[in-house]
N, C-alpha and C. Protein backbone atom coordinates (compact mmCIF):
# COMPACT_ATOMS: atom_id res chain seq x y z
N UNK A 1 -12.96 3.10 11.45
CA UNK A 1 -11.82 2.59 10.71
C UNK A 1 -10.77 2.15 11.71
N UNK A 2 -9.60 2.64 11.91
CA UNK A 2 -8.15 2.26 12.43
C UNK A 2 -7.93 3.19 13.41
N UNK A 3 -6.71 2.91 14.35
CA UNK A 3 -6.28 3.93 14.86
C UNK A 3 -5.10 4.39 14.20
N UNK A 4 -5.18 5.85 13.92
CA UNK A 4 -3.98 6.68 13.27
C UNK A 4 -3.17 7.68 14.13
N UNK A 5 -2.75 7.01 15.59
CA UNK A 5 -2.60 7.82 16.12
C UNK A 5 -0.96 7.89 16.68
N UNK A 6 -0.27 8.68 16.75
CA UNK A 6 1.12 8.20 16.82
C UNK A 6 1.32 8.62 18.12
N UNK A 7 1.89 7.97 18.57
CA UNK A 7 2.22 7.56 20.35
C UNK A 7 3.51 8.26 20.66
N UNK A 8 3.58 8.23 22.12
CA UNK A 8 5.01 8.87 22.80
C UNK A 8 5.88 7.79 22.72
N UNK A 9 7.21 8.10 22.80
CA UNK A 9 8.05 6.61 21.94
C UNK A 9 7.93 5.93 23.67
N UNK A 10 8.01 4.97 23.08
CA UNK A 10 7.92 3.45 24.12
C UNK A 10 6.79 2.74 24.18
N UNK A 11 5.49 3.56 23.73
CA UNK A 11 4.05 3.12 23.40
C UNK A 11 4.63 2.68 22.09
N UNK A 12 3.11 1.68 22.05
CA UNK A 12 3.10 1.24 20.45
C UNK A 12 2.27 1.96 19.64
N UNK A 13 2.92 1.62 18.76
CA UNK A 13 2.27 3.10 17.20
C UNK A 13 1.46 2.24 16.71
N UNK A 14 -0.26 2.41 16.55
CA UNK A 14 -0.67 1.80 15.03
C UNK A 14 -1.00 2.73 14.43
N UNK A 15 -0.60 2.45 13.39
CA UNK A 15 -1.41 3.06 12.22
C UNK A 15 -2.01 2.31 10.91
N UNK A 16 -2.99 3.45 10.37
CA UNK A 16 -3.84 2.94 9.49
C UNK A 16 -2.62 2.79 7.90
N UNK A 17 -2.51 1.18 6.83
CA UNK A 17 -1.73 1.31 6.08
C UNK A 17 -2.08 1.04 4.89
N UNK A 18 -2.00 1.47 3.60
CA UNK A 18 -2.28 1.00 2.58
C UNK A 18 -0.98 0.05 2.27
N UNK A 19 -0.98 -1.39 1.51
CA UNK A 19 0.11 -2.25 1.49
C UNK A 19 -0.31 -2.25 -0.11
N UNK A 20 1.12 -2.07 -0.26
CA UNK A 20 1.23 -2.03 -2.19
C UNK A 20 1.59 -3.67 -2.44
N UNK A 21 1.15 -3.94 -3.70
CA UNK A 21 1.22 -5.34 -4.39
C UNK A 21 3.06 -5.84 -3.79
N UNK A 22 3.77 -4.77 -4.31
CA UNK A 22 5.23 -5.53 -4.21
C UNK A 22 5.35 -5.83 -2.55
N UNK A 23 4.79 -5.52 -2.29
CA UNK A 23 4.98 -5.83 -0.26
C UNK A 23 4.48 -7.41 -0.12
N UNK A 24 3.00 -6.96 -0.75
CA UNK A 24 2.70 -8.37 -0.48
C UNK A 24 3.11 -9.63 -1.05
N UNK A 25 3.51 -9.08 -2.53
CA UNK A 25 3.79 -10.57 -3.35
C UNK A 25 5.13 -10.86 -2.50
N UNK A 26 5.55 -9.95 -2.03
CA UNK A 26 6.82 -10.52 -1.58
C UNK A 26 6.74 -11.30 -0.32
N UNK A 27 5.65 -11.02 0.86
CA UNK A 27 5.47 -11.79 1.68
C UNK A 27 5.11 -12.75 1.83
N UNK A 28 4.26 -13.17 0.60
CA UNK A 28 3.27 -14.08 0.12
C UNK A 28 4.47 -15.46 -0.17
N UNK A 29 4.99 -14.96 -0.85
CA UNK A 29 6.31 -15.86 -1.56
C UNK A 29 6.49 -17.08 -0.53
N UNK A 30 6.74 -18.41 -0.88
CA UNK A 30 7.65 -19.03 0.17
C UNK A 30 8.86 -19.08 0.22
N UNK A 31 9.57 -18.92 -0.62
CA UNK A 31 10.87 -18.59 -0.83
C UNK A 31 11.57 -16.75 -0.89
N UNK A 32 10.59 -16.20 -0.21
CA UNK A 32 11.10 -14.59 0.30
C UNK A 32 12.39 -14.21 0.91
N UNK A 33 13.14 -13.91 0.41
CA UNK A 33 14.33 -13.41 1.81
C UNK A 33 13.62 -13.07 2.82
N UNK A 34 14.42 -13.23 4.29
CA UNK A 34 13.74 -12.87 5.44
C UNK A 34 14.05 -11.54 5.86
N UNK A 35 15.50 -10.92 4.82
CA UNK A 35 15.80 -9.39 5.25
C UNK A 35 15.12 -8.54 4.72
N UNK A 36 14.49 -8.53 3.73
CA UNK A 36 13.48 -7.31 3.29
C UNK A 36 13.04 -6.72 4.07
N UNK A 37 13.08 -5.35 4.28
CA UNK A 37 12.92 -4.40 5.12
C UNK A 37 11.08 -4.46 5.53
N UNK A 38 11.02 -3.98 3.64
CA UNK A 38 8.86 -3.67 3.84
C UNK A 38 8.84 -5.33 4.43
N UNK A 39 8.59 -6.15 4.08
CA UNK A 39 7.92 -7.21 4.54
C UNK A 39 8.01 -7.38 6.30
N UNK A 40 9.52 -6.85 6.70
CA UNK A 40 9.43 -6.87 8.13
C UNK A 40 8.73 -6.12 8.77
N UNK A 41 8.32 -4.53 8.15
CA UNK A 41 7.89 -3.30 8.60
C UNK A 41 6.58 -4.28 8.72
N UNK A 42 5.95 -5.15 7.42
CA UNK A 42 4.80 -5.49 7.31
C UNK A 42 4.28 -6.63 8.60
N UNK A 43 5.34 -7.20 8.88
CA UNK A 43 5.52 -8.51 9.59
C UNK A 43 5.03 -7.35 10.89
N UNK A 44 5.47 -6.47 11.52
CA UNK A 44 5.11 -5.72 12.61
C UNK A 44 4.10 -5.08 13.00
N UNK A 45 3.09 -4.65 11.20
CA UNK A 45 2.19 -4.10 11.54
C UNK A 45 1.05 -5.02 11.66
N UNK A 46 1.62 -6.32 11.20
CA UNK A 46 -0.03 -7.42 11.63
C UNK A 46 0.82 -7.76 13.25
N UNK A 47 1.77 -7.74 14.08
CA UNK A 47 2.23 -7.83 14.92
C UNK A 47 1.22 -6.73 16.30
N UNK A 48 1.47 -5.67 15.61
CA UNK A 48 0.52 -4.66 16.51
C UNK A 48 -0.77 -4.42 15.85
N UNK A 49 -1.30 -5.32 15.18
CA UNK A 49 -3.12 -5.13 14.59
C UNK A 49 -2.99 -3.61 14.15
N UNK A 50 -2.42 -3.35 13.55
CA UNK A 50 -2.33 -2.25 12.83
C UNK A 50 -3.59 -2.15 11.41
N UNK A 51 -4.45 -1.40 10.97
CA UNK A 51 -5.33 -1.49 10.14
C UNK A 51 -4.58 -1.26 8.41
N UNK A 52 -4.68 -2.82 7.97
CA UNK A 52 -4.09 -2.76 6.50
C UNK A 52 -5.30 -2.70 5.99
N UNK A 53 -5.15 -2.16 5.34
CA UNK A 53 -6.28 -1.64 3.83
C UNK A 53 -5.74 -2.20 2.28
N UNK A 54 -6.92 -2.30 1.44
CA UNK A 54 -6.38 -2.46 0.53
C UNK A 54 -6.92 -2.08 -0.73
N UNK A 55 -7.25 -2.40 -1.92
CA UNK A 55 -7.95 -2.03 -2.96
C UNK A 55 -8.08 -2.91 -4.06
N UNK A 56 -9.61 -2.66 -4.68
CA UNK A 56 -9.51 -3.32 -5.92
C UNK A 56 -8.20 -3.66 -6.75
N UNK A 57 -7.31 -2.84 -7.51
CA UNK A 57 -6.01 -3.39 -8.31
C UNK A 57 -5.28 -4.08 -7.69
N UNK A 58 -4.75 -3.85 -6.23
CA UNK A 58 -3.91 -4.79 -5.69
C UNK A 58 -4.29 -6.00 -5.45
N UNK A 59 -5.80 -5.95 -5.15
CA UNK A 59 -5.70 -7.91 -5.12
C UNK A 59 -5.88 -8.25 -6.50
N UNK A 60 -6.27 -7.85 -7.35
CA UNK A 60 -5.89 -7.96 -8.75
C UNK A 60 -4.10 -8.21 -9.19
N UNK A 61 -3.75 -7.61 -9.06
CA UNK A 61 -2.73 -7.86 -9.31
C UNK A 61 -2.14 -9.00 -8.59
N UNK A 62 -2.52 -9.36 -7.32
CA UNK A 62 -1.58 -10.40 -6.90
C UNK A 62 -2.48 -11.74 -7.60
N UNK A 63 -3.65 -11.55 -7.53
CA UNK A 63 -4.47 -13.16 -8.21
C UNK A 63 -3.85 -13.32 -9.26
N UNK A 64 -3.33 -12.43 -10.56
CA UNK A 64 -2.42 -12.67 -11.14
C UNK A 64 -1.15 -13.41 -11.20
N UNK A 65 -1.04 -13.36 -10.37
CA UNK A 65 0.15 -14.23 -9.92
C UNK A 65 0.11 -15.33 -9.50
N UNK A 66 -0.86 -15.91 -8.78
CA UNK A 66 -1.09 -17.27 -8.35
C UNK A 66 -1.70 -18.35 -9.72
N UNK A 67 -1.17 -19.34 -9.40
CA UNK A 67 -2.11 -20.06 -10.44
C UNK A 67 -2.88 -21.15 -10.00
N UNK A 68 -2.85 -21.62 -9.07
CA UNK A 68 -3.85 -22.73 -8.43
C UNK A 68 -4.81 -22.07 -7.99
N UNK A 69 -5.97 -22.95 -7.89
CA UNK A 69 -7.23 -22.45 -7.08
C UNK A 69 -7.52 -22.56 -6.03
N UNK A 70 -7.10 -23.42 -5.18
CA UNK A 70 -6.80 -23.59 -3.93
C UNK A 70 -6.15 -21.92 -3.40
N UNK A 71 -5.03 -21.81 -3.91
CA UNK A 71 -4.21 -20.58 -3.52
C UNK A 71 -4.83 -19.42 -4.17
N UNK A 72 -5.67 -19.19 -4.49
CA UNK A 72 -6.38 -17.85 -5.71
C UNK A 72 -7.43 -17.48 -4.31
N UNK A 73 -8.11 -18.75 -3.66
CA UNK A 73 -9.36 -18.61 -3.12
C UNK A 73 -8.88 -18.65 -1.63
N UNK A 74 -8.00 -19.00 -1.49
CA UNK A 74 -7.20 -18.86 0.19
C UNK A 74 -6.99 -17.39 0.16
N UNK A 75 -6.12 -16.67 -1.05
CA UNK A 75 -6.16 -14.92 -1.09
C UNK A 75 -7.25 -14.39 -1.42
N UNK A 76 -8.16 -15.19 -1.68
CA UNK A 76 -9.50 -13.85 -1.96
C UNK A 76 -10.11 -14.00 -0.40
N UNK A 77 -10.15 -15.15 0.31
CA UNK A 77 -10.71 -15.27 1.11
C UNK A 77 -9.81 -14.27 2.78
N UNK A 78 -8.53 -14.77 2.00
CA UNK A 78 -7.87 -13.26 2.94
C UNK A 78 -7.58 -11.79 2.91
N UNK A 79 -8.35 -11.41 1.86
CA UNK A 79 -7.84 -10.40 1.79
C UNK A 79 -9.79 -9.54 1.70
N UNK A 80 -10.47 -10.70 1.98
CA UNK A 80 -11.96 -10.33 1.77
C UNK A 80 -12.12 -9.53 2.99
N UNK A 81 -10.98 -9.70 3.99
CA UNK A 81 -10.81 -9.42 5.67
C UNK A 81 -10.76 -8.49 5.88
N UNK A 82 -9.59 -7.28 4.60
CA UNK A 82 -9.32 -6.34 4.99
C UNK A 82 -10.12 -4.97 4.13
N UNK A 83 -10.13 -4.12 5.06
CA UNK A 83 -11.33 -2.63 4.75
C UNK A 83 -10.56 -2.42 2.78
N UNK A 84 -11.77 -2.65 2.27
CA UNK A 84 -11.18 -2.31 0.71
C UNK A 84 -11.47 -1.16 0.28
N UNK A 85 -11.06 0.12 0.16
CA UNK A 85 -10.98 0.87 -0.88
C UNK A 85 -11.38 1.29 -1.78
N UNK A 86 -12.57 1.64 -1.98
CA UNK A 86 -12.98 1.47 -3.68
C UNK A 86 -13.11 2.89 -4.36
N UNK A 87 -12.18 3.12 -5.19
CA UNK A 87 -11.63 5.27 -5.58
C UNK A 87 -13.48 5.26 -6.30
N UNK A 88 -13.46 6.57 -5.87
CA UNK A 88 -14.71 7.19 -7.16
C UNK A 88 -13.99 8.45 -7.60
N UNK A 89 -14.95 9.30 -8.35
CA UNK A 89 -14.58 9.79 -9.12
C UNK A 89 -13.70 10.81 -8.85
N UNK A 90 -13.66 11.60 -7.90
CA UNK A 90 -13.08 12.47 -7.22
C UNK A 90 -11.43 11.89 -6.92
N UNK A 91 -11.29 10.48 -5.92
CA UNK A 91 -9.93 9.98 -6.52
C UNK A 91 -8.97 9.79 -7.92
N UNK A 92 -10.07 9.54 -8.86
CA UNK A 92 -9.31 9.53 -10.09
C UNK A 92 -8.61 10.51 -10.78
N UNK A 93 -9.71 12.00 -10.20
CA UNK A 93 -9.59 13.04 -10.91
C UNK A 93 -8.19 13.62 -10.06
N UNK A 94 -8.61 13.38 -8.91
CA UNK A 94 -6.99 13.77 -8.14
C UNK A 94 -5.71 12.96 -8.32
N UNK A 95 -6.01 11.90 -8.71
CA UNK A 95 -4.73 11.08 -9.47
C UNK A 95 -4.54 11.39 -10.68
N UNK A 96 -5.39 11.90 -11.28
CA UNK A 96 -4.86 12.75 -12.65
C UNK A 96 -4.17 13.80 -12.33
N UNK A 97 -4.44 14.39 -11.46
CA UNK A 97 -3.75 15.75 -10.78
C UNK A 97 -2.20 15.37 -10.56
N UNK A 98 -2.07 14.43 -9.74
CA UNK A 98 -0.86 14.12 -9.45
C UNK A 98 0.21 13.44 -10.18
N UNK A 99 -0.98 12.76 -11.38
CA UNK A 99 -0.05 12.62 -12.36
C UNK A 99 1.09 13.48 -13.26
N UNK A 100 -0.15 14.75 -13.05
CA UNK A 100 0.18 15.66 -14.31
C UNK A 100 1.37 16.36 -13.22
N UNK A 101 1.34 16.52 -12.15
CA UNK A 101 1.80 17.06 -11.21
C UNK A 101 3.69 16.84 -11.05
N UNK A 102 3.81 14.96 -10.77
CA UNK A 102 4.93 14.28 -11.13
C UNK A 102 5.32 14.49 -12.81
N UNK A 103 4.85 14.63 -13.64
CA UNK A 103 5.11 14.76 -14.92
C UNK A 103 5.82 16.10 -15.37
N UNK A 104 4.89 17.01 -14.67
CA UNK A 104 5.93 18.45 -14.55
C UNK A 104 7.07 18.57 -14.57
N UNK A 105 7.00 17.80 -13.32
CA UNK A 105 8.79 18.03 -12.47
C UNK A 105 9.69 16.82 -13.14
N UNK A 106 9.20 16.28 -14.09
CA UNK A 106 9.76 15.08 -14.70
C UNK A 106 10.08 13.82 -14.78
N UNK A 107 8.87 13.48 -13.34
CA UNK A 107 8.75 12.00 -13.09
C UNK A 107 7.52 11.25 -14.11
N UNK A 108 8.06 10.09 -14.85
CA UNK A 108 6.81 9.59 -15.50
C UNK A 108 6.17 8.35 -14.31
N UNK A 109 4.74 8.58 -14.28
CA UNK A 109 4.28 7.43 -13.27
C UNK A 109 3.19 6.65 -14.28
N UNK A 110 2.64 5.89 -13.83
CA UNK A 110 1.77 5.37 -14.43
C UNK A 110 0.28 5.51 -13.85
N UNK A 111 -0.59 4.87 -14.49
CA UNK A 111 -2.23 5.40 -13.98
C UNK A 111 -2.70 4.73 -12.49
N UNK A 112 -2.25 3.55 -12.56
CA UNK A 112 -2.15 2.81 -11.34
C UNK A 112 -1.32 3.64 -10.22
N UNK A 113 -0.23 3.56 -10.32
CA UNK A 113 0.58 4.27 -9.31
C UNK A 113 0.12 5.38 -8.52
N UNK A 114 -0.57 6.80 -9.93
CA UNK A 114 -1.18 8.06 -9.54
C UNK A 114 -2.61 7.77 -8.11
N UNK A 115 -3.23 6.84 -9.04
CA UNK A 115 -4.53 6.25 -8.10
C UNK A 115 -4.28 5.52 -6.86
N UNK A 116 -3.26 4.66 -6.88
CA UNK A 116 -2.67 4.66 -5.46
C UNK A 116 -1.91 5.63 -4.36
N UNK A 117 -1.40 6.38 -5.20
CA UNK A 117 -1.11 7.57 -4.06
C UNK A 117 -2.01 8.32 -3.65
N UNK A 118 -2.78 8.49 -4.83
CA UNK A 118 -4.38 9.14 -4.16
C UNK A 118 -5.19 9.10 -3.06
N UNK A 119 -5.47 7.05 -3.17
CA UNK A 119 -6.02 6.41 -2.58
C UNK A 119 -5.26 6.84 -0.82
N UNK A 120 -4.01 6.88 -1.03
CA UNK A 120 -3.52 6.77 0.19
C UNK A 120 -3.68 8.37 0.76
N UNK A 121 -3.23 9.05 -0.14
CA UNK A 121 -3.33 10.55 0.33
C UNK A 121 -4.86 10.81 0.72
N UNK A 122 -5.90 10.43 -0.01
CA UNK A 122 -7.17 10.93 0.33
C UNK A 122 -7.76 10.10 1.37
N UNK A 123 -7.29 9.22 2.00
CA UNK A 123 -7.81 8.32 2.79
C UNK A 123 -6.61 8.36 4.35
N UNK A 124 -5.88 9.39 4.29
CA UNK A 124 -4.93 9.57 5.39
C UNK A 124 -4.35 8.28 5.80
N UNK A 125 -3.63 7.64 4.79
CA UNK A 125 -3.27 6.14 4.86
C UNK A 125 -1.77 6.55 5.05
N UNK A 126 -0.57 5.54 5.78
CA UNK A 126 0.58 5.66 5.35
C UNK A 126 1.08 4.47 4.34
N UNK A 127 1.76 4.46 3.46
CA UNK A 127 1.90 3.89 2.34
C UNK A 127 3.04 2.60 2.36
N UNK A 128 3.00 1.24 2.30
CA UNK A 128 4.01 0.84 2.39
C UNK A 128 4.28 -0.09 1.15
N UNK A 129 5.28 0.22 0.54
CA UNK A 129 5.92 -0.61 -0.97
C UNK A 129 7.28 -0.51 -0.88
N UNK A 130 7.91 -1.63 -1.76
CA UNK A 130 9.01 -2.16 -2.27
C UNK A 130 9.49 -0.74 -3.77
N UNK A 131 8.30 -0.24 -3.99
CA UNK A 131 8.53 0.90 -4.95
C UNK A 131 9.41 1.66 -5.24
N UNK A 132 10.36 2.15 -5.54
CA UNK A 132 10.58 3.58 -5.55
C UNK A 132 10.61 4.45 -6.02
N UNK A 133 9.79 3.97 -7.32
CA UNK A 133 9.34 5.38 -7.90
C UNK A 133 8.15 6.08 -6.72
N UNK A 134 7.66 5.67 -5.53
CA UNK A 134 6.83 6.18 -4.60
C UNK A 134 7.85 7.19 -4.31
N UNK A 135 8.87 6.77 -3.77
CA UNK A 135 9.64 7.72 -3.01
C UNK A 135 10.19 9.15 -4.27
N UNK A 136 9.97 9.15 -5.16
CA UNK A 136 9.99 10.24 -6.18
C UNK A 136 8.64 10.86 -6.05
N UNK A 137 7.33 10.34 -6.20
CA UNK A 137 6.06 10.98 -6.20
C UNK A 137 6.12 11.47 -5.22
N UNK A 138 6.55 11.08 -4.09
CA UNK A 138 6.38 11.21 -2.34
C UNK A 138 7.27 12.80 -2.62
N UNK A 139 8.32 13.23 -3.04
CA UNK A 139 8.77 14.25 -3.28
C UNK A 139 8.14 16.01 -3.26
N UNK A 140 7.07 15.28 -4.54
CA UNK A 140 5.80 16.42 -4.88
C UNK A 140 4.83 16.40 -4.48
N UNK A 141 3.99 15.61 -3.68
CA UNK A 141 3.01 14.74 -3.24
C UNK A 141 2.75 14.72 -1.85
N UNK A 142 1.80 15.09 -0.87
CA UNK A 142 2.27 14.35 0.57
C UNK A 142 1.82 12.94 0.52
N UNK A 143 2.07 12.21 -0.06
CA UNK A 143 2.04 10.71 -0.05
C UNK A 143 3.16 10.46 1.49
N UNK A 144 2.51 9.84 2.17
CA UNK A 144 3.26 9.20 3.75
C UNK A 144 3.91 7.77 3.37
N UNK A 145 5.24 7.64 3.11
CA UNK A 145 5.61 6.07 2.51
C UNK A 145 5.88 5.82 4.52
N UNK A 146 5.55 4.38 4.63
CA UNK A 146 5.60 3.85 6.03
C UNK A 146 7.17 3.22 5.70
N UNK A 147 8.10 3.77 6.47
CA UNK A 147 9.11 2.92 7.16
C UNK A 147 9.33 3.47 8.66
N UNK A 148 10.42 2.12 8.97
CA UNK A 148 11.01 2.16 10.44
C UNK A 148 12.01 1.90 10.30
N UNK A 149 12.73 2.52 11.71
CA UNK A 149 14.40 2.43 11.72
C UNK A 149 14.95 3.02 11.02
């Protein structure tokens, strides 16, 4: 897979990342602000070949969004690049866990969301989204959300 290994500061850090839909649609954009934080974090980690990962729903979700075919098949064809993800049963059942888990303490998440933190937790991924209901799951959860600075 990646290297997950975190360095003495002045070395460069890669690490292995799961990139949530809102990161990417936002990078994707041509009209993106250039200050968005995730997209810069993101801009750095294809900077240092850092290993992005991804998963079935998220490129789902972004083909959603495109409507030409030209541009549908330019993202399938880029994103065919990166190591995909695919939960079995054992992820789901632990995203049920964590659902029920955030629900306790009185966060509502959704089924997607649970299975992505999963994905990331069971796969020692650090997590990077525009989200913040992450940063609530991340609370109860060791979900790793990736920022810098």
């Amino acid at each position: 897979m990646g290297c997950d290994l975190r360095l003495q500061e002045g070395s460069i850090t890669k690490v292995n990342v799961l990139v949530d839909t809102s990161v990417w649609s936002l990078a994707l954009r041509r009209d993106a602000p250039p200050d968005i934080r995730e997209t810069q974090i993101l801009a750095r980690c294809l900077e240092r070949q850092d290993v992005l990962f991804s998963t079935g729903i998220i490129v789902q979700e972004l083909l959603q969004g495109f409507r030409g075919p030209k541009q549908r098949e330019r993202l399938i064809e880029h994103f065919s690049a990166l190591p995909l993800i695919v939960p079995d049963l054992t992820d789901h059942i632990e995203a049920a866990t964590i659902q029920t888990t955030c629900r306790r303490k009185g966060i509502q998440i959704t089924t997607i969301d649970a299975l992505l933190t999963q994905l990331a937790i069971g796969h020692d991924l650090e997590f990077l989204t525009t989200d913040r209901d992450f940063t609530l799951i991340a609370r109860h959860v060791p979900l790793r959300i990736l920022a810098e600075g």
